[in-house]
Protein backbone atom coordinates (compact mmCIF):
# COMPACT_ATOMS: atom_id res chain seq x y z
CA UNK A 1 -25.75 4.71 -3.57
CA UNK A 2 -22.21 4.53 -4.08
CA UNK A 3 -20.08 7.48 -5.69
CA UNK A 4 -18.28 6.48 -8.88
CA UNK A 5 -14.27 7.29 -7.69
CA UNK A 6 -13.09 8.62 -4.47
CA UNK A 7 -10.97 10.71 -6.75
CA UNK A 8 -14.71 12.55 -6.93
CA UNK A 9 -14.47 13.19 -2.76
CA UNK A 10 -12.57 16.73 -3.74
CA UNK A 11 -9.41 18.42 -5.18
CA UNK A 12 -6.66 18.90 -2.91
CA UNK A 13 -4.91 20.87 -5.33
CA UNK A 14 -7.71 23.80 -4.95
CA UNK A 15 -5.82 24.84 -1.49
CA UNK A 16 -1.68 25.85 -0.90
CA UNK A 17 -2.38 25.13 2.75
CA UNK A 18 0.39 22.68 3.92
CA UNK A 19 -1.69 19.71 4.15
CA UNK A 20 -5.12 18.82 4.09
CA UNK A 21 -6.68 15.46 5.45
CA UNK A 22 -10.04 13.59 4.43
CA UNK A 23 -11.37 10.11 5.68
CA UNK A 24 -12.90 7.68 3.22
CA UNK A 25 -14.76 4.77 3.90
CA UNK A 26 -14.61 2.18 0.98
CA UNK A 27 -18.25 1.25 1.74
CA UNK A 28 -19.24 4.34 -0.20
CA UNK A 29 -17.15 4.24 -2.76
CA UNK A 30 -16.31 2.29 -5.68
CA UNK A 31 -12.98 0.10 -4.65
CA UNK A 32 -10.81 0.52 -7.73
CA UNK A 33 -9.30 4.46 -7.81
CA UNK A 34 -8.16 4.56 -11.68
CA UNK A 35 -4.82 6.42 -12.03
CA UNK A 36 -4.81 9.76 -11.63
CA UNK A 37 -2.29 12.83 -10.54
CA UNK A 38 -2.12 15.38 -8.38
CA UNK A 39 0.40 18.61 -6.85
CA UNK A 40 0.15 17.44 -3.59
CA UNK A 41 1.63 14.25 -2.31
CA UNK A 42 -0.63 12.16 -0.95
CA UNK A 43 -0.10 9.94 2.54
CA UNK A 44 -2.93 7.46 2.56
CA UNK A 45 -3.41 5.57 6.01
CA UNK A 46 -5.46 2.77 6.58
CA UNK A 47 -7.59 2.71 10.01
CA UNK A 48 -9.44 -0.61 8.69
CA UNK A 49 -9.17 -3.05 6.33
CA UNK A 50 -5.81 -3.08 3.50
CA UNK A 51 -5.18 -0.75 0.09
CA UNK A 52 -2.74 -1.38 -2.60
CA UNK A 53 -1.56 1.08 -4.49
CA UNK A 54 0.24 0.96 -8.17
CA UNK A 55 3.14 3.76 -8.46
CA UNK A 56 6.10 3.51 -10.20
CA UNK A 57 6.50 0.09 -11.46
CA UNK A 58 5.54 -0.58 -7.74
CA UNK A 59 2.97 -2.22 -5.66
CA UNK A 60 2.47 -1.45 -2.60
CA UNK A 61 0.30 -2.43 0.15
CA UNK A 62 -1.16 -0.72 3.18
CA UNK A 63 -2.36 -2.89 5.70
CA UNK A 64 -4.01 -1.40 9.09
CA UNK A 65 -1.63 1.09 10.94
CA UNK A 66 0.27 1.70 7.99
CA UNK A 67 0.29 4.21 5.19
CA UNK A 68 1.76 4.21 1.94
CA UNK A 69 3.58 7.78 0.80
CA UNK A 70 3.54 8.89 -2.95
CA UNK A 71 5.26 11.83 -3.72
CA UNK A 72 3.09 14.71 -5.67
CA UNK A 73 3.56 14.12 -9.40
CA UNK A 74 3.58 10.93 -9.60
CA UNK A 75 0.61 8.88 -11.20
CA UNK A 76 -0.76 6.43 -8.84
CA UNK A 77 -4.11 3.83 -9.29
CA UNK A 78 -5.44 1.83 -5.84
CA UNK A 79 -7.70 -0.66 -5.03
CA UNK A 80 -9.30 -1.13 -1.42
CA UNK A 81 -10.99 -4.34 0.36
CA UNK A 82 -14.55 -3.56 0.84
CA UNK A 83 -14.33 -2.79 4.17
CA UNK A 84 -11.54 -0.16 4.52
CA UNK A 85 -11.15 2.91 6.10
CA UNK A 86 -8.46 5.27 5.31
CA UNK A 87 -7.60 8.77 6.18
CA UNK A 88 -5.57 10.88 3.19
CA UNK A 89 -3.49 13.48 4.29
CA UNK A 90 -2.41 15.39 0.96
CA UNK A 91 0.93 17.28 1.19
CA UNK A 92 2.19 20.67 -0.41
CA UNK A 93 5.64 19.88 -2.02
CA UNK A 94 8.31 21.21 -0.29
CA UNK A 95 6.04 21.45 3.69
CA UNK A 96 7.79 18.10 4.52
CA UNK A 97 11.30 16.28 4.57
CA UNK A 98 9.66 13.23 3.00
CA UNK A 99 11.29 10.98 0.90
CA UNK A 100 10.98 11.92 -2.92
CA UNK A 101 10.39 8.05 -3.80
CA UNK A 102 6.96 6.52 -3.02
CA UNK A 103 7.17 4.38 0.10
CA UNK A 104 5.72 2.93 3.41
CA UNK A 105 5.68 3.77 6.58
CA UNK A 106 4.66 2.63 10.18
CA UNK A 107 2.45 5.28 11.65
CA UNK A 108 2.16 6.28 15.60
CA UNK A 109 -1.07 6.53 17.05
CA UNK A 110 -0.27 10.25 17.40
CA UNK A 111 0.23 10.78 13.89
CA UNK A 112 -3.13 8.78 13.32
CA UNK A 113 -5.26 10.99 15.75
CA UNK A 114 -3.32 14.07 14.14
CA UNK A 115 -4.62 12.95 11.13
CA UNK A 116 -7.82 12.31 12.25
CA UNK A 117 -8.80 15.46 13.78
CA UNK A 118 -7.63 17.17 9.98
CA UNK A 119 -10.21 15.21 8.89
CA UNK A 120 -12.71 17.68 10.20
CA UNK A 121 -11.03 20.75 9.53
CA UNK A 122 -11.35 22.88 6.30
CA UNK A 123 -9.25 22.94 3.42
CA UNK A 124 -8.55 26.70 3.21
CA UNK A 125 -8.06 27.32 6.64
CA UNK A 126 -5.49 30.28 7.73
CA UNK A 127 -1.93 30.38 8.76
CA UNK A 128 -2.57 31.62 12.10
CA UNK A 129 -5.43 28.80 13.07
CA UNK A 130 -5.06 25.89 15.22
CA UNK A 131 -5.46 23.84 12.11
CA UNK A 132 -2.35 25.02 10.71
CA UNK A 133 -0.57 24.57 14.46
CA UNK A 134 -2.10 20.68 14.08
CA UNK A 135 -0.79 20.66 10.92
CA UNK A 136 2.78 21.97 11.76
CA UNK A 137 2.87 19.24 14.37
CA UNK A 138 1.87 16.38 12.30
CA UNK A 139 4.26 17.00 9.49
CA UNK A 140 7.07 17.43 11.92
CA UNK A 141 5.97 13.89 13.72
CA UNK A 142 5.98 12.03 10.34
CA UNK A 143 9.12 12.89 8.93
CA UNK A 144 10.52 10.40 11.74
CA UNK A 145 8.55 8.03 10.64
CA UNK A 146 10.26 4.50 9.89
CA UNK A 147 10.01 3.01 6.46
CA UNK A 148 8.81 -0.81 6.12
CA UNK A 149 9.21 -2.98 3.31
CA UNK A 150 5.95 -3.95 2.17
CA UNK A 151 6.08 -3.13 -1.57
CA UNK A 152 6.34 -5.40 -4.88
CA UNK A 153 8.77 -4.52 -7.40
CA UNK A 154 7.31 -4.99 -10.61
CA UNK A 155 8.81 -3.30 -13.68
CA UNK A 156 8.16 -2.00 -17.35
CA UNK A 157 9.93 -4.71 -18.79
CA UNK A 158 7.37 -6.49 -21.25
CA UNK A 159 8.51 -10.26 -20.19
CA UNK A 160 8.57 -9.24 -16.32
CA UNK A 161 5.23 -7.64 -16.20
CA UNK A 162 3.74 -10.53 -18.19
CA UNK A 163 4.80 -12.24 -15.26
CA UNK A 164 3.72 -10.63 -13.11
CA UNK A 165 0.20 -9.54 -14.91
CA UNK A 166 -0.56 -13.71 -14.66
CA UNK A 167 0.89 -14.48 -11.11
CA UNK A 168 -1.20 -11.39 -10.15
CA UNK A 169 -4.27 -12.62 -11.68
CA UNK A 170 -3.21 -16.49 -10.65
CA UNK A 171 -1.28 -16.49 -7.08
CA UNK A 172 -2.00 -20.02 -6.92
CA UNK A 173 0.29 -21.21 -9.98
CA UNK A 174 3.32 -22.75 -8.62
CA UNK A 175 5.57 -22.86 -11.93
CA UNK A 176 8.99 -23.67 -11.73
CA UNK A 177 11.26 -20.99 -12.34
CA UNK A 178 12.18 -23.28 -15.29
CA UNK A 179 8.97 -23.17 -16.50
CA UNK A 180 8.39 -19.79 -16.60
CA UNK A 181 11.52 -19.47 -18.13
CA UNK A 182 10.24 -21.62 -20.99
CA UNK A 183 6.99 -19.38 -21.13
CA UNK A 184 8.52 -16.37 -21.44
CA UNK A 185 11.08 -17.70 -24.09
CA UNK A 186 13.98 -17.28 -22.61
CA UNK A 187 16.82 -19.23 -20.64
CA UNK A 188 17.05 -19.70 -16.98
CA UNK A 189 20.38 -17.90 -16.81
CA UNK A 190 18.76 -15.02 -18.73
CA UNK A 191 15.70 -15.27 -16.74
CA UNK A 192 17.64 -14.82 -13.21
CA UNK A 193 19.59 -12.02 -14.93
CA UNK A 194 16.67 -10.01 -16.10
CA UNK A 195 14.59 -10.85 -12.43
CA UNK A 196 18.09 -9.42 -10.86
CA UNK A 197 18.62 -6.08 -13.33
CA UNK A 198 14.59 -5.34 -13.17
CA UNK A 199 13.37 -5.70 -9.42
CA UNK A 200 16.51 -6.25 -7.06
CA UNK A 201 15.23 -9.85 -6.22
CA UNK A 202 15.57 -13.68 -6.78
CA UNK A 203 12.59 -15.35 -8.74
CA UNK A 204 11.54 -16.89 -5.08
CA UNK A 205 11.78 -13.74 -3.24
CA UNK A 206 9.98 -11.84 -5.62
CA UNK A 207 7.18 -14.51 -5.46
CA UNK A 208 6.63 -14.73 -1.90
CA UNK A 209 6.81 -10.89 -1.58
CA UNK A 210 3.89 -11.26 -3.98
CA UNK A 211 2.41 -13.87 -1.62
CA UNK A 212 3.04 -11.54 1.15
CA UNK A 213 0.93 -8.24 -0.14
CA UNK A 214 -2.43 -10.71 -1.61
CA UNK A 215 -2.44 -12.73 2.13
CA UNK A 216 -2.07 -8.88 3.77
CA UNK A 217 -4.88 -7.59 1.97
CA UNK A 218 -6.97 -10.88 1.59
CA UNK A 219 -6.63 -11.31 5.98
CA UNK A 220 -7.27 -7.53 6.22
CA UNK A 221 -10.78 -7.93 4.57
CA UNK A 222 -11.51 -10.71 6.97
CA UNK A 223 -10.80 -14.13 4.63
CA UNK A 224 -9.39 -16.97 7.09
CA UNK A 225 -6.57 -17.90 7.24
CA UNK A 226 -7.15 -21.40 5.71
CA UNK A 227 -8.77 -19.77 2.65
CA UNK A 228 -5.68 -17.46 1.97
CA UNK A 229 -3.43 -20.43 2.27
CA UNK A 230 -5.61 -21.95 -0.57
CA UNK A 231 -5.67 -19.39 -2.92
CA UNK A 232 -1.60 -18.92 -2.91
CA UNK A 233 -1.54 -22.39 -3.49
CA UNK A 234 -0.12 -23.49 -0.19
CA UNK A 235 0.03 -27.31 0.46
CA UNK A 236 -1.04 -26.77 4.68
CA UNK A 237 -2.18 -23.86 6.63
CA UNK A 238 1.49 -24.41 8.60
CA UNK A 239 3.47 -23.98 5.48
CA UNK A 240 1.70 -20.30 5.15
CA UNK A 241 1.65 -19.14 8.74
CA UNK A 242 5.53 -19.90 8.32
CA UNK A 243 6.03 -18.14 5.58
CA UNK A 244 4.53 -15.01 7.02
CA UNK A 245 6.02 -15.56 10.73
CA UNK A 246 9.23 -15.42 8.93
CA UNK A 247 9.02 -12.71 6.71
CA UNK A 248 6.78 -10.11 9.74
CA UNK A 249 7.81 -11.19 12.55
CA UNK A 250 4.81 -12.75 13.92
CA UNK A 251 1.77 -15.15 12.73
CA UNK A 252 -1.41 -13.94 10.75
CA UNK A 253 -3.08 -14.07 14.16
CA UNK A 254 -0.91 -11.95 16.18
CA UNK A 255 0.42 -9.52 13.22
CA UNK A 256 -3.47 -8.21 13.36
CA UNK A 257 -4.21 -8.88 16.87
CA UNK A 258 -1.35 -6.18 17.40
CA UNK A 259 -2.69 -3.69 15.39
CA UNK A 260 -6.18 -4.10 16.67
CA UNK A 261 -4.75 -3.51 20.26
CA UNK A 262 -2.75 -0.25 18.61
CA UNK A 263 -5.40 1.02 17.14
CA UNK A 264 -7.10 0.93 20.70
């Protein structure tokens, strides 16, 4: 029987240790974690499957071999594919260099085994104990960590997050930017302005970045590739895996097929 929040797995605010890590498996769990807070910062890794998390005015997502890093403080909501695994490693303020906005990073598969072997370890454990040496090590080995850009800019603005709210809820709908600018009530020029002023991008960049995090987490729960294409509203399977080739590097295919053989 599934537990009603992960938030219910424990407090990580009931130790000052440095850090303390716990793995979660979605499959016990209900997928939606409703915003909450904490001291700690919070590093949330996925082993399996994707995550996306809401932070300020953000989305971001976590696919496999990633993590996402929120600051302590901050209020933060996420929402898992049913089959993922992650591995939180929570974070005393001021035990890391870490960067004081929420981000992502590429993880090593030494930070991920560091992490891993936390896992087991008790919260409270003392400053002279090989968890705290583990510890010392893994904090050290993640500050080097390189940032990637796999986050949605969304914003408070009322007009942008309506927009956002529908193409969210709707990835297929292929407006023109002149028809949303007609939805929304205002003029194109405006329009481009306020896109600009609120989230750093274009209309079309912000839109396939939002294509970008749904076909992450949509391939990382195992939907085909032909299905994904569909639901964004893609005209051919090609037009999709070039979309993605351009913007990571690689095709759906061999993006994953990577991190399968990195997680090995």
């Amino acid at each position: 029987m599934k537990s009603r929040f992960a938030t219910t797995l424990f407090d990580p605010d009931a130790t000052l240790c440095p850090a303390v890590a716990r793995h979660l498996d979605f499959v016990d769990y209900e997928a939606e974690v409703p915003v909450h807070t904490h001291r700690k910062g919070q590093l949330i890794i996925t082993l399996y499957g994707a995550v996306i998390c809401r932070a300020e005015n953000d989305i971001w997502i976590v696919p496999p071999n990633c993590a996402v890093w929120i600051p302590g403080g901050i209020p933060h909501s996420a929402n898992a594919t049913w089959n993922a695994h992650l591995n939180y490693l929570f974070i005393e303020p001021g035990a890391a260099a870490l960067p004081e906005r929420c981000c992502t990073l590429a993880i090593s598969p030494l930070i991920k085994e560091l992490v891993g072997r936390l896992a087991i370890e008790d919260i409270g454990y003392p400053p002279d104990s090989h968890a705290a040496r583990l510890t010392r090590v893994t904090l050290d080995e993640l500050v080097s960590m390189p940032q990637q850009k796999l986050s949605l800019p969304v914003s408070s603005h009322p007009k942008i997050r309506a927009m956002a709210d529908a193409l969210v809820s709707h990835p297929e709908d292929r407006s023109t930017f002149n028809a949303w600018a007609k939805r929304l009530a205002l003029s194109e020029r405006s329009l481009a302005r306020l896109m600009v002023r609120e989230t750093g991008l274009t209309f079309g960049r912000w839109r396939q970045q939002l294509h970008l995090i749904i076909a992450l987490q949509e391939l990382a729960s195992g939907i085909s590739v032909q299905n994904v294409a569909s639901k964004l509203g893609y005209e051919s399977v090609n037009a999709f895996i070039t979309m993605f080739r351009k913007t990571m590097g690689s095709t759906p295919a061999h993006y994953f097929a990577e991190r399968k053989t990195s997680a090995r």
